[in-house]
Protein backbone atom coordinates (compact mmCIF):
# COMPACT_ATOMS: atom_id res chain seq x y z
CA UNK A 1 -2.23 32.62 8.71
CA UNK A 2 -1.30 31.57 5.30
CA UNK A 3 -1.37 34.83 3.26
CA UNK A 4 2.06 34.92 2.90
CA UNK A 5 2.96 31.01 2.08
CA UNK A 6 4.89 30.16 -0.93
CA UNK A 7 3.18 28.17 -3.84
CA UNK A 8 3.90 25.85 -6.60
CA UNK A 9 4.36 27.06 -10.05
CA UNK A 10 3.02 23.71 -11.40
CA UNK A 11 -0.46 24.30 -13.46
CA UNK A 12 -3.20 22.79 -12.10
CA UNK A 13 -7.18 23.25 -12.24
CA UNK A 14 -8.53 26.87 -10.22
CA UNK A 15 -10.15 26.68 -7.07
CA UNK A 16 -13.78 26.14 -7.39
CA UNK A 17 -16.02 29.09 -7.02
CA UNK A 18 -17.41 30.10 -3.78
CA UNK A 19 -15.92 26.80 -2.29
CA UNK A 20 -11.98 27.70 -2.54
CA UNK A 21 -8.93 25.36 -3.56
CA UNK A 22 -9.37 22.75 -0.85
CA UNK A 23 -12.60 21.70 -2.77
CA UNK A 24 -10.60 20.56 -5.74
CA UNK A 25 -8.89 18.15 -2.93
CA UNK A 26 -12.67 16.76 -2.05
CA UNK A 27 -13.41 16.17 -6.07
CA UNK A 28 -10.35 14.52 -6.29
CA UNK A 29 -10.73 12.17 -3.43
CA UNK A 30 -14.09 10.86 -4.78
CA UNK A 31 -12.45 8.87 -8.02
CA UNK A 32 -8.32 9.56 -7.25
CA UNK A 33 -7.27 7.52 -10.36
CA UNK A 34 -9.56 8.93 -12.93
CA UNK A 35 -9.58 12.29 -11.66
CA UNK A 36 -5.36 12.19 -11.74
CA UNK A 37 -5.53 10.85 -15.37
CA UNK A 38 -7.87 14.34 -16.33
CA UNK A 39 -5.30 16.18 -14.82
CA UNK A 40 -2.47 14.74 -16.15
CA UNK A 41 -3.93 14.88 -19.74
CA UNK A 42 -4.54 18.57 -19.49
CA UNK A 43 -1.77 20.01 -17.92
CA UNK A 44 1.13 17.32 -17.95
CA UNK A 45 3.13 15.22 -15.60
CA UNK A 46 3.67 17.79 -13.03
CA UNK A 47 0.31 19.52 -12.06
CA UNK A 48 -0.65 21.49 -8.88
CA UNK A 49 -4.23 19.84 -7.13
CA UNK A 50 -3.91 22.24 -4.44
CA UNK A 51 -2.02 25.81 -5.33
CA UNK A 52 -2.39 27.48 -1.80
CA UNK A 53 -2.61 26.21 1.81
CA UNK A 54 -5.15 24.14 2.98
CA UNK A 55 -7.18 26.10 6.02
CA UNK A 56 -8.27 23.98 8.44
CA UNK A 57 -10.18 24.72 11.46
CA UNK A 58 -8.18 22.92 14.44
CA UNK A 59 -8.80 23.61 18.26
CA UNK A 60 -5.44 22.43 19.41
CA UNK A 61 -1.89 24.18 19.08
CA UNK A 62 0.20 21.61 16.54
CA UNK A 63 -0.98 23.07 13.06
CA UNK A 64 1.07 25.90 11.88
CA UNK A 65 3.95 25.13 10.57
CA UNK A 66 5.45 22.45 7.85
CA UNK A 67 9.15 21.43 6.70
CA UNK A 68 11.70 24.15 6.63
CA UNK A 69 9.14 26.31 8.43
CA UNK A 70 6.50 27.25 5.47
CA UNK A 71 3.01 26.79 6.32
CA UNK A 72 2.05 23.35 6.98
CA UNK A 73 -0.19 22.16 3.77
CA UNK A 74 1.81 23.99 1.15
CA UNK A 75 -0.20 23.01 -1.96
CA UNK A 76 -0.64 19.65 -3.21
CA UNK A 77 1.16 18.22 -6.27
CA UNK A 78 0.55 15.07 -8.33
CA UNK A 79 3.41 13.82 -10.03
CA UNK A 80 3.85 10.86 -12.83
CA UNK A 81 6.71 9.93 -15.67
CA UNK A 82 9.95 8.08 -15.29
CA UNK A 83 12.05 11.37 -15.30
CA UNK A 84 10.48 12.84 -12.34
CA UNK A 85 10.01 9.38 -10.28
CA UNK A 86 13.65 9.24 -10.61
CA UNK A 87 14.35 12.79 -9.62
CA UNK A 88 12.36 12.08 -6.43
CA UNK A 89 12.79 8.76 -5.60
CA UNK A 90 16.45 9.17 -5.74
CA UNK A 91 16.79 12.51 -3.80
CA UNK A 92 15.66 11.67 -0.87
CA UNK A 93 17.57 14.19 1.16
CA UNK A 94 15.04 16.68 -1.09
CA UNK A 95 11.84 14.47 -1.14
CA UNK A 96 10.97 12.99 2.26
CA UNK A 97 9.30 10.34 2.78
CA UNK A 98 5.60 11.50 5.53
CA UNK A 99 3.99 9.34 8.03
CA UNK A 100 0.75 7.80 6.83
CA UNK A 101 -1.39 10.51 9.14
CA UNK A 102 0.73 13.21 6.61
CA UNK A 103 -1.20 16.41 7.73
CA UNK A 104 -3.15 15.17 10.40
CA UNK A 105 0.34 15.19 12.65
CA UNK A 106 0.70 17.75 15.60
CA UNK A 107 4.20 19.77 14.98
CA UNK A 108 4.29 21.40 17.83
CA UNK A 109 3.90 19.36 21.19
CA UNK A 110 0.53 17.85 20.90
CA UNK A 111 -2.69 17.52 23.26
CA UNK A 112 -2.64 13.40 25.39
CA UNK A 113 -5.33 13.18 22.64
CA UNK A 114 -3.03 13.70 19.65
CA UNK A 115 -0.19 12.14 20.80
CA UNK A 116 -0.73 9.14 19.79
CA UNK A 117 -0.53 9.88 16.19
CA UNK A 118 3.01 10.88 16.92
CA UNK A 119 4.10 7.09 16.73
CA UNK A 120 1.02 5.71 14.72
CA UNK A 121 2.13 4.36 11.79
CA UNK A 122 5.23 5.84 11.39
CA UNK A 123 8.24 3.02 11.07
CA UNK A 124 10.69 4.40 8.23
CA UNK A 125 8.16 6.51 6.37
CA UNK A 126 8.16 8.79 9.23
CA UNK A 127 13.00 9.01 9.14
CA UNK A 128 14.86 10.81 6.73
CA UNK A 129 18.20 11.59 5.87
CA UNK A 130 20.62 9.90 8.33
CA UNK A 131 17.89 8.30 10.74
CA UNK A 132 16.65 6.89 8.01
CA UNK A 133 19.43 5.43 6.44
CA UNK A 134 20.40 4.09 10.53
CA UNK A 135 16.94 2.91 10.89
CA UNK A 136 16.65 0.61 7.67
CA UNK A 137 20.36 -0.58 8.46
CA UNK A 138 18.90 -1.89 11.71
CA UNK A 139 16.07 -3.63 9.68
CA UNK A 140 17.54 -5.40 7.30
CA UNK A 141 18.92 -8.92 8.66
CA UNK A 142 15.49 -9.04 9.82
CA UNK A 143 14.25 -9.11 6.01
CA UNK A 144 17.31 -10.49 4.76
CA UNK A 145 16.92 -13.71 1.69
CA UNK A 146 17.72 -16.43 4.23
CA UNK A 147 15.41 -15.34 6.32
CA UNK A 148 12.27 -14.63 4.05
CA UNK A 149 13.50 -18.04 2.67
CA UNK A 150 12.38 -19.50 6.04
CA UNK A 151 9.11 -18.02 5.98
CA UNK A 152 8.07 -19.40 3.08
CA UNK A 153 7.09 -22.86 4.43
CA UNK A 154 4.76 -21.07 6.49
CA UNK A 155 2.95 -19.17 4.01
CA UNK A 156 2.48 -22.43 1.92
CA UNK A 157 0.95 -24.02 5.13
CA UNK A 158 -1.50 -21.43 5.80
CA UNK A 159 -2.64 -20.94 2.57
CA UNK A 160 -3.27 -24.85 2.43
CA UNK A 161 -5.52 -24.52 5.30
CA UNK A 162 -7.60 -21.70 4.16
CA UNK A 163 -8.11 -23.49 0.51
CA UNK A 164 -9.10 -26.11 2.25
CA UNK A 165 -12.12 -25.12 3.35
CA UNK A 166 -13.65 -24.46 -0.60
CA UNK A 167 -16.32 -25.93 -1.54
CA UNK A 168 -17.20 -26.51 -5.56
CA UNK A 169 -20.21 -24.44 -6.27
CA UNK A 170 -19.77 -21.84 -3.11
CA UNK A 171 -19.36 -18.53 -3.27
CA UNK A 172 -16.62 -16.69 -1.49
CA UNK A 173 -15.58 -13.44 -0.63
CA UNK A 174 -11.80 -13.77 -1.85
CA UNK A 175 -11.03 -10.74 -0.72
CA UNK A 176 -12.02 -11.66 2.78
CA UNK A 177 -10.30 -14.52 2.15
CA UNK A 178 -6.68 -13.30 1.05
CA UNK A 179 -7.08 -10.73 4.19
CA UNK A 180 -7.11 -13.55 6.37
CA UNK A 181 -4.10 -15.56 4.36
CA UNK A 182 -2.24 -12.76 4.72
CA UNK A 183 -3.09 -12.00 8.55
CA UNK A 184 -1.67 -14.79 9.40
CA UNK A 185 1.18 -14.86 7.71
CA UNK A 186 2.18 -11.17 8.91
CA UNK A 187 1.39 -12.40 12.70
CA UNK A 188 2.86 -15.73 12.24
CA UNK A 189 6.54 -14.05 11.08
CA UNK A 190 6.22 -10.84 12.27
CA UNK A 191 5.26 -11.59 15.90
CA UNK A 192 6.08 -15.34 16.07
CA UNK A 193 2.57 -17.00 16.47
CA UNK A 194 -0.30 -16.62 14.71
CA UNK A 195 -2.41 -13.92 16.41
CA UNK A 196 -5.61 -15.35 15.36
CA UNK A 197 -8.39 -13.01 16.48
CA UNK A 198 -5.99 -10.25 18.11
CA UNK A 199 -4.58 -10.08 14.90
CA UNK A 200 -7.78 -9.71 12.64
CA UNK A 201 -9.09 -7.08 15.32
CA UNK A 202 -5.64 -4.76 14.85
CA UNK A 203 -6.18 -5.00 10.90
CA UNK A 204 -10.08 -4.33 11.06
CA UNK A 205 -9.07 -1.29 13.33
CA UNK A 206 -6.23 -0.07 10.88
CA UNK A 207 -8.45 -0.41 7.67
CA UNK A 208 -11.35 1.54 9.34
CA UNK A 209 -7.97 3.79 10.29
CA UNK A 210 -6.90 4.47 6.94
CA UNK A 211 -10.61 5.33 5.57
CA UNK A 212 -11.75 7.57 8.44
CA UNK A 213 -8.35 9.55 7.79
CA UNK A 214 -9.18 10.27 4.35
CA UNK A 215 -12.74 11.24 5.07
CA UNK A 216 -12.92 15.13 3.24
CA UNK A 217 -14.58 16.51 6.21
CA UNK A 218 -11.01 15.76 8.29
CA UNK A 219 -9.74 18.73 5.94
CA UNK A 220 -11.64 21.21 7.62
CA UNK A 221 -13.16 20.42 10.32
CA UNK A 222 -10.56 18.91 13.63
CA UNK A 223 -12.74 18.81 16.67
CA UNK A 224 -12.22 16.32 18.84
CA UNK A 225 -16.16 16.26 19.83
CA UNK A 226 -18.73 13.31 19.67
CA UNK A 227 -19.81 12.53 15.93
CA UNK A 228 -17.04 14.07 14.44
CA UNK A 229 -14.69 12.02 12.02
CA UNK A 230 -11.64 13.60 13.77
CA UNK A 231 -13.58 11.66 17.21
CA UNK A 232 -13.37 8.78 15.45
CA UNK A 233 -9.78 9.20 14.37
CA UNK A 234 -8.39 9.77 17.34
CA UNK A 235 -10.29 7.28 19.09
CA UNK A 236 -8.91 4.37 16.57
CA UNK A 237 -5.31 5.92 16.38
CA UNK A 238 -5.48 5.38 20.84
CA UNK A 239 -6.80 2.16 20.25
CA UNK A 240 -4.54 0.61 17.55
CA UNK A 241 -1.67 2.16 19.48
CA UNK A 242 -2.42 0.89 23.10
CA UNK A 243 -2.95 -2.84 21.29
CA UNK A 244 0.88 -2.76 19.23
CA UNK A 245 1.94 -1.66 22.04
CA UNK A 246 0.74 -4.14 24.07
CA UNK A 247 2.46 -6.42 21.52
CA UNK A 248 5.33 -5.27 21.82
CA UNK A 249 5.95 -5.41 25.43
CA UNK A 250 4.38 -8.71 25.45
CA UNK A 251 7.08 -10.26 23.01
CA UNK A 252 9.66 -8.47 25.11
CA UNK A 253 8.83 -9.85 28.68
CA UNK A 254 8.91 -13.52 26.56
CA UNK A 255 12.28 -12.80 24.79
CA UNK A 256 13.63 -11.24 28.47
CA UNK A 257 12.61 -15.17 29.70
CA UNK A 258 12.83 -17.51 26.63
CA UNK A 259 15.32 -15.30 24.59
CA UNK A 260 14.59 -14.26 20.80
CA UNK A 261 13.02 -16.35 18.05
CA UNK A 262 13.34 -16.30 14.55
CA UNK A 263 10.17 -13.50 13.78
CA UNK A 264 10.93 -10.36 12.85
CA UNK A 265 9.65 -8.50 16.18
CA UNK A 266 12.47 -10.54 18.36
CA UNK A 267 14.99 -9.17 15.11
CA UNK A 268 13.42 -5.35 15.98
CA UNK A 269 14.33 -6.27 19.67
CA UNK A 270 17.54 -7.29 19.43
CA UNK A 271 18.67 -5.07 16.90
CA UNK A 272 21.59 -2.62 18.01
CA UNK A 273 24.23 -0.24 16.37
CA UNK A 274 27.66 -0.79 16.88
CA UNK A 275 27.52 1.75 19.99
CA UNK A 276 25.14 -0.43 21.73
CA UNK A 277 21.81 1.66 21.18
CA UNK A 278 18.82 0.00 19.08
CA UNK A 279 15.26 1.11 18.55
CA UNK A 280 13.29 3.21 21.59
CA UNK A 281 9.88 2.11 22.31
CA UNK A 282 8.27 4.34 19.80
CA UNK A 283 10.26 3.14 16.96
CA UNK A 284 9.37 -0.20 17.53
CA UNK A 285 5.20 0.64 18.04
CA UNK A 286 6.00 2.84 14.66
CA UNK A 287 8.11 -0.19 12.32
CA UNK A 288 5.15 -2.96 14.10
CA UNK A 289 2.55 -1.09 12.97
CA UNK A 290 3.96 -0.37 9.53
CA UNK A 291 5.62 -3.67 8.85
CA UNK A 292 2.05 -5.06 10.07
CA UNK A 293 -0.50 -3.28 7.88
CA UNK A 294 1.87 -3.66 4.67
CA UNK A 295 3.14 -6.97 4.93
CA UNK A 296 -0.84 -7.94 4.79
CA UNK A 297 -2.62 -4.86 3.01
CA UNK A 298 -0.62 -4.72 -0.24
CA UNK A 299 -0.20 -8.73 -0.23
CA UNK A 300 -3.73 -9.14 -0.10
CA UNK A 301 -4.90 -6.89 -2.65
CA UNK A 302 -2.28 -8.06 -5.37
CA UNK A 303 -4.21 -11.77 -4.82
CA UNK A 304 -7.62 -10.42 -4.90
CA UNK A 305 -7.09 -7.86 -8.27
CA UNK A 306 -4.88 -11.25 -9.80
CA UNK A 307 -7.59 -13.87 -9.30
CA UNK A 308 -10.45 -11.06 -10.67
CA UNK A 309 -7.73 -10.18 -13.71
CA UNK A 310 -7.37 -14.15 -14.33
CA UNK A 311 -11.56 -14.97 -14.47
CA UNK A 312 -11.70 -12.62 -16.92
CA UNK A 313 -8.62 -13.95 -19.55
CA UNK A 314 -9.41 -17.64 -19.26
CA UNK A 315 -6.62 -18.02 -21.94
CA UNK A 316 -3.84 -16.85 -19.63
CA UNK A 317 -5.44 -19.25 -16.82
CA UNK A 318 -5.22 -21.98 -18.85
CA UNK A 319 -1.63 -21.77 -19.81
CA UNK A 320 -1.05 -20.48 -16.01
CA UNK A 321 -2.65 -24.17 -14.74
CA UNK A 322 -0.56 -25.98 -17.13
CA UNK A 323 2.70 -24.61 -15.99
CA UNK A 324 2.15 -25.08 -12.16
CA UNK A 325 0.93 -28.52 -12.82
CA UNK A 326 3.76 -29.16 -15.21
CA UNK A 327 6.53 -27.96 -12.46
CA UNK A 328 4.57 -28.65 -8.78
CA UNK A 329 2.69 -31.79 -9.46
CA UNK A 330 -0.13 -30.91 -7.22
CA UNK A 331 2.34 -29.69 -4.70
CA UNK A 332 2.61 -26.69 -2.58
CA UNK A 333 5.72 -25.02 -4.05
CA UNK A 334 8.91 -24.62 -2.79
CA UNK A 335 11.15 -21.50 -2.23
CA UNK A 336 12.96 -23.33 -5.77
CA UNK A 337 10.39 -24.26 -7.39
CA UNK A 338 9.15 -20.32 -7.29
CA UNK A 339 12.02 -19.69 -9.96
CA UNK A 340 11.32 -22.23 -11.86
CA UNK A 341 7.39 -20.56 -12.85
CA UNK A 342 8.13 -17.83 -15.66
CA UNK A 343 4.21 -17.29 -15.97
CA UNK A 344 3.62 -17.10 -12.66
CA UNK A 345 5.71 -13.76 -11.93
CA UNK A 346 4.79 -12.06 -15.10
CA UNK A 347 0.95 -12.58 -14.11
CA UNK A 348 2.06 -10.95 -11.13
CA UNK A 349 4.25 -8.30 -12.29
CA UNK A 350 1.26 -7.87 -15.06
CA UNK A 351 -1.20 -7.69 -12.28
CA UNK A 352 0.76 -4.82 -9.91
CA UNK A 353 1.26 -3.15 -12.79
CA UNK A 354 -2.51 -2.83 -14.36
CA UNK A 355 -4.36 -2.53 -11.27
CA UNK A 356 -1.18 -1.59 -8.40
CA UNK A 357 -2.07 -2.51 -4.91
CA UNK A 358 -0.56 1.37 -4.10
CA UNK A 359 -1.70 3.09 -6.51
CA UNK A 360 0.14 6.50 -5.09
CA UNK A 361 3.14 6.86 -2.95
CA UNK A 362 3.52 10.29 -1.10
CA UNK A 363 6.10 12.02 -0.54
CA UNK A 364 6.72 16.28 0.64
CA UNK A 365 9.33 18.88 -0.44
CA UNK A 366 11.73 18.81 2.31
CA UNK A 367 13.10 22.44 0.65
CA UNK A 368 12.13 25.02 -2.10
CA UNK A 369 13.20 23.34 -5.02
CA UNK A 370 12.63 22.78 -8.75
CA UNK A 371 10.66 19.70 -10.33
CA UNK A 372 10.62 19.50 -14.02
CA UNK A 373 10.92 22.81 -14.18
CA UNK A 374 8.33 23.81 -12.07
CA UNK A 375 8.94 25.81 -8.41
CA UNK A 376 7.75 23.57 -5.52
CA UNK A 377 7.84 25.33 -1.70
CA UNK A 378 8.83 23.45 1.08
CA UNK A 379 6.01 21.58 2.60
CA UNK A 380 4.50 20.77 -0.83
CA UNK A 381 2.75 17.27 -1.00
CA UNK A 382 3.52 15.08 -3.81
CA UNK A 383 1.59 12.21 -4.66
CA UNK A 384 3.43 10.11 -7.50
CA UNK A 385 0.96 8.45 -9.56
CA UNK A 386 1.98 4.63 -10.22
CA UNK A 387 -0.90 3.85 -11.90
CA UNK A 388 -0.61 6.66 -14.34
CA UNK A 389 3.24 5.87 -14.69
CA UNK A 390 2.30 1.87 -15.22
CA UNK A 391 -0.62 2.75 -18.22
CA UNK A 392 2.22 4.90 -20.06
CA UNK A 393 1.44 3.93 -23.95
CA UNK A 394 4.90 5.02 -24.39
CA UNK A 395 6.44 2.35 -22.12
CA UNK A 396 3.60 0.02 -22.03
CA UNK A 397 1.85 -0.64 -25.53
CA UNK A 398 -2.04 -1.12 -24.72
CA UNK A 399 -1.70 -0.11 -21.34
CA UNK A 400 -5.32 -1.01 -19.91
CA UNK A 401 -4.78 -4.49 -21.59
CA UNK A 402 -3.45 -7.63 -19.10
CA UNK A 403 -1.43 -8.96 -21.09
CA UNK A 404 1.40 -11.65 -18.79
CA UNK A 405 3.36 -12.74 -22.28
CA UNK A 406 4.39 -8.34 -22.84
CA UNK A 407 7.17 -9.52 -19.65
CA UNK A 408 8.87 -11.33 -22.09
CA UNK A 409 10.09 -9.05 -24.21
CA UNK A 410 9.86 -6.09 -22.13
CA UNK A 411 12.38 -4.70 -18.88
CA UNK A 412 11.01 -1.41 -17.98
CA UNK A 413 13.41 0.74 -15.81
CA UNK A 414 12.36 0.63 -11.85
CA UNK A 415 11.45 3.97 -12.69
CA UNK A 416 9.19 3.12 -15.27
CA UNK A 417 7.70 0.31 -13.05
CA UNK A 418 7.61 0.46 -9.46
CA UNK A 419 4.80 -1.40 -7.66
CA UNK A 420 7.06 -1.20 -4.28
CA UNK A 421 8.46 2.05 -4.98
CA UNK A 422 12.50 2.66 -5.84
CA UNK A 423 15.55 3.44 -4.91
CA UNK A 424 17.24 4.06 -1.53
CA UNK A 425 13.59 4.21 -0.46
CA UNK A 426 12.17 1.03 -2.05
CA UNK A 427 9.95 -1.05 0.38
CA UNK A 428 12.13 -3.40 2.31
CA UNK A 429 9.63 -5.84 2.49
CA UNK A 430 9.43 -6.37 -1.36
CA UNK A 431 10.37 -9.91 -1.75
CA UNK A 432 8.62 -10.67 1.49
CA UNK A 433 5.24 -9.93 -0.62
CA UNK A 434 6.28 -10.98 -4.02
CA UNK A 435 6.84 -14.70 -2.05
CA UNK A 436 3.77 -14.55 -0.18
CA UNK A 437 1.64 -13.58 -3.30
CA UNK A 438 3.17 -16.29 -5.98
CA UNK A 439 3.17 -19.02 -2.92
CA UNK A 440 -0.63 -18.44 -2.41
CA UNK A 441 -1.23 -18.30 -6.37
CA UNK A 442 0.17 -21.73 -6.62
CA UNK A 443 -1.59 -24.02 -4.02
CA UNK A 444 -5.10 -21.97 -4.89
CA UNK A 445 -5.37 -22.37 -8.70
CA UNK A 446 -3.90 -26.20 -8.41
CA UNK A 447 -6.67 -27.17 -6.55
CA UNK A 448 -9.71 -24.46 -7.40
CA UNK A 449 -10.75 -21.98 -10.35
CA UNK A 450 -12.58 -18.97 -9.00
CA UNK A 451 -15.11 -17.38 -11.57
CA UNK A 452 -16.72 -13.71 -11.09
CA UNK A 453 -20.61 -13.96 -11.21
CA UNK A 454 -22.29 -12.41 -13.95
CA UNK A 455 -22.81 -8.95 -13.80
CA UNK A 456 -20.59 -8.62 -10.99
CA UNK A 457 -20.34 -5.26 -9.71
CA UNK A 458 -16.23 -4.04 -9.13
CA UNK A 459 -15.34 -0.81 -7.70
CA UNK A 460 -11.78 0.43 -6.87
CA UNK A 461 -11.80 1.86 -3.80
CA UNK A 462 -8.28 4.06 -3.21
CA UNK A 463 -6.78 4.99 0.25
CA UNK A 464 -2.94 5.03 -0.12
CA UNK A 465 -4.03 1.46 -1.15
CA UNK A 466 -6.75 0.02 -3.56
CA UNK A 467 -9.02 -2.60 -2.88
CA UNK A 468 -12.08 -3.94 -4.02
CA UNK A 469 -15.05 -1.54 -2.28
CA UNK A 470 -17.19 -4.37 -0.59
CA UNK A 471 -15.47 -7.42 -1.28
CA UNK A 472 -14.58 -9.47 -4.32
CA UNK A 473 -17.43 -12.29 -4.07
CA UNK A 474 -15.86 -15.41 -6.80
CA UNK A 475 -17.94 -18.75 -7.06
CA UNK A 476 -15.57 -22.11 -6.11
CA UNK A 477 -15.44 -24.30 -9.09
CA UNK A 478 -13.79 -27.74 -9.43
CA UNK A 479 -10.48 -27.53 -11.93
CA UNK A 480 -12.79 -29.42 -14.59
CA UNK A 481 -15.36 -26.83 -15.26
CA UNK A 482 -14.97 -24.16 -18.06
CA UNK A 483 -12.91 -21.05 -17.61
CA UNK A 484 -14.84 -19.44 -20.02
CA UNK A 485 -15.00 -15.99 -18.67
CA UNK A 486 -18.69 -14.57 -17.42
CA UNK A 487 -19.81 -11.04 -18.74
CA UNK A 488 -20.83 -8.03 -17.81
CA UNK A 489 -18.73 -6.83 -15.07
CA UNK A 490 -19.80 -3.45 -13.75
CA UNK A 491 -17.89 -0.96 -11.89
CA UNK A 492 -15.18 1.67 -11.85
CA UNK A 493 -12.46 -1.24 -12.85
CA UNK A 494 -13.76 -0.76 -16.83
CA UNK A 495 -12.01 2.54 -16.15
CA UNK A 496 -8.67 0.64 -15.78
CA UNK A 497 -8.48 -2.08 -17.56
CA UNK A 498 -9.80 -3.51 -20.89
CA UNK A 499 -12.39 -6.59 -20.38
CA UNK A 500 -13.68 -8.15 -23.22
CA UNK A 501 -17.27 -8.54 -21.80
């Protein structure tokens, strides 16, 4: 089936013996950041994972054929450097954006089984070219300043209620806790009421989603049997698509008898081209699910990996305590008072850039092309490494240090840092996050500090996003007690960042 398929020129590591090229794919998977970084380091910014096709063993008609008709699974490329981000983040007529299911989409008309993933998670990563450019035209009063300006109220009055609940001397998962802040915020303005439960069941079901998709058996093995991974997938890709779904028609039965509100899924509604014609049922199930799971994935990871990079550099607490105390007063900021906290954003930007919430961003050759000087067939997947591109010594001195005060002499290109991607493609719910995340920062460290435990064991783990494998358990301690920091973490983090314990 693929004997004939194109491949990259890029170098890359040889298939392993007896097991074939799609093994490198399962090695890689098991660490994705360190693994890229040995790559990188031996054969250079552009280097080939996967040279050939990817067989895979599918029941079901929908798996031959790719972009531009080459064999679907033409090699897999990881990319990092400023050069070739803004090759590819620029051309995006050339580099298309994928759906988050990438591979694991039927092409050709699918079984009732698969066709659900035709719409799962598919918003604008899934348009390119002129639908795209049409699609994000139609989103954008719905993210538009004034009207993140109005959410932020909101987010300040959630976040209140969840630190509420601390207790000095508790331990917390903050993790946990950030996944709920930021559920409720994403229901709250994205749906117009806070969801609650419903809510926190549709994220549960996307996370378990994302980490069933990226299971290595799903390479090879697509039978839709019992026990099977590919079972599973299918069985949560129905599920999370009959509930947005459900969403969705409920808001539009309430907008049809109390007309629109001011959340973002009455904006989707209501949202029309000069012709008249707006988004079709499956564009709105595909931007819901998408503006859903990342206005609350990436949010809450930037909190949880800033509160763990702050226990360990008391110093930059400190200073970080006296500035909100010397501008807020005890007070939950306001959308001014946001710009008036230099610390706070370069702690964040610091923060997104040592340990970035997406550590990758995907993207596949939408036609034989060149790359750095290196031949890439249509239906090539690229994966550009942000994390690699953020710990460049040559842009960033001491890389794996977090270090706030470097933003104030530094102003990297948005090709050089990126946490929300760039250019005609850059995540339209940006300043959405950066509010939510500096908003949260503010009430929580005015009223608690959160230390890591001794010997407190950190793992990465990395699924198009990275978060904290089991939770981030912090102990609650009242703004008195030392912020001297605790040693001995453990864990895969001491691979990304220097601690000095």
């Amino acid at each position: 089936m693929f004997e004939d398929a194109p491949i990259s020129s890029a170098p890359g590591p040889s298939p392993i013996r007896g097991l074939g090229a799609a093994a490198n794919l399962i090695v890689y998977m098991r660490n994705p950041v360190k693994n890229a970084g040995r790559i990188f380091a031996r054969y250079g910014n552009i280097a080939s994972l996967v040279r050939a096709p990817i067989h895979v063993a599918s029941p079901g008609p929908g798996w031959g054929k790719g972009p531009a008709g080459t064999a679907k699974g033409a090699g897999v490329v990881l990319v990092t450097g400023a050069d070739n981000n803004r090759e590819i983040l620029t051309q995006h007529d050339r580099f298309h954006m994928i759906a988050l299911p990438g591979r694991l989409r039927p092409v050709t008309p699918p079984t009732s089984r698969e066709k659900p993933i035709m719409r799962m998670m598919t918003g604008l990563f899934q348009v390119n070219g002129d639908e795209h450019r049409r699609h994000r035209r139609l989103l954008m009063p719905a993210f538009h300043k004034s009207r993140i300006d109005g959410y932020q109220a909101e987010m300040a009055r959630i976040t209140e209620e969840i630190v509420s609940r601390y207790r000095n001397g508790e331990t917390r998962d903050v993790h946990a806790d950030m996944t709920e802040l930021t559920l409720r915020v994403a229901t709250q303005t994205l749906f117009g009421a806070d969801q609650g439960e419903r809510g926190t069941q549709l994220a549960r079901m996307m996370q378990e989603w994302l980490l069933t998709m990226f299971n290595p058996v799903m390479m090879f093995l697509r039978f839709d049997v019992p026990g099977t991974p590919y079972r599973k997938f299918l069985d949560l890709t129905a599920a999370i698509d009959r509930e947005t779904a459900a969403i969705v028609r409920d808001k539009r039965v309430s907008v049809q008898k109390n007309g629109g509100g001011s959340d973002m899924l009455s904006m989707l509604l209501a949202a029309q081209d000069d012709d008249g014609t707006g988004f079709d049922e499956d564009d709105l199930i595909g931007h819901t699910g998408v503006i859903f799971a990342a206005g609350h994935e990436t949010s809450t990871n930037a909190l949880a990996w800033t509160l763990f990079l702050l226990s360990q550099h008391p110093h930059v607490l400190r200073d970080l305590e006296d500035e909100l105390a010397g501008v807020l007063r005890g007070g939950a900021p306001s959308v001014e008072d946001l710009g008036k906290l230099p610390l706070l954003d370069a702690v964040v930007k610091e923060s997104m850039r040592v340990l970035p919430p997406v550590p990758m961003h995907p993207r596949i050759v939408a036609e034989d092309c060149e790359l750095g000087g290196h031949s890439l067939p249509a239906g090539s997947e690229l994966f550009i490494s942000i994390y690699h591109m953020h710990h460049d010594p040559a842009v960033f001195s001491e890389p794996e240090a977090f270090d706030p005060r470097r933003w104030e002499t530094i102003k990297p290109s948005v090709y050089e840092y990126n946490p929300f991607s760039a250019g005609p493609r850059m995540c339209i719910g940006a300043s959405f996050a950066i509010m939510e995340i500096k908003t949260a920062l503010a009430i929580l460290l005015q009223r608690h500090r959160l230390e890591l435990p001794a010997r407190a064991l950190v793992d990465p783990r990395v699924a198009i996003t990275m978060a904290p494998a089991g939770g981030l358990p912090m102990l609650v301690r009242g703004r008195g007690h030392s912020t001297r920091a605790p040693g001995g973490v453990r864990g895969r983090v001491r691979e990304m960042v220097r601690l000095g314990n």
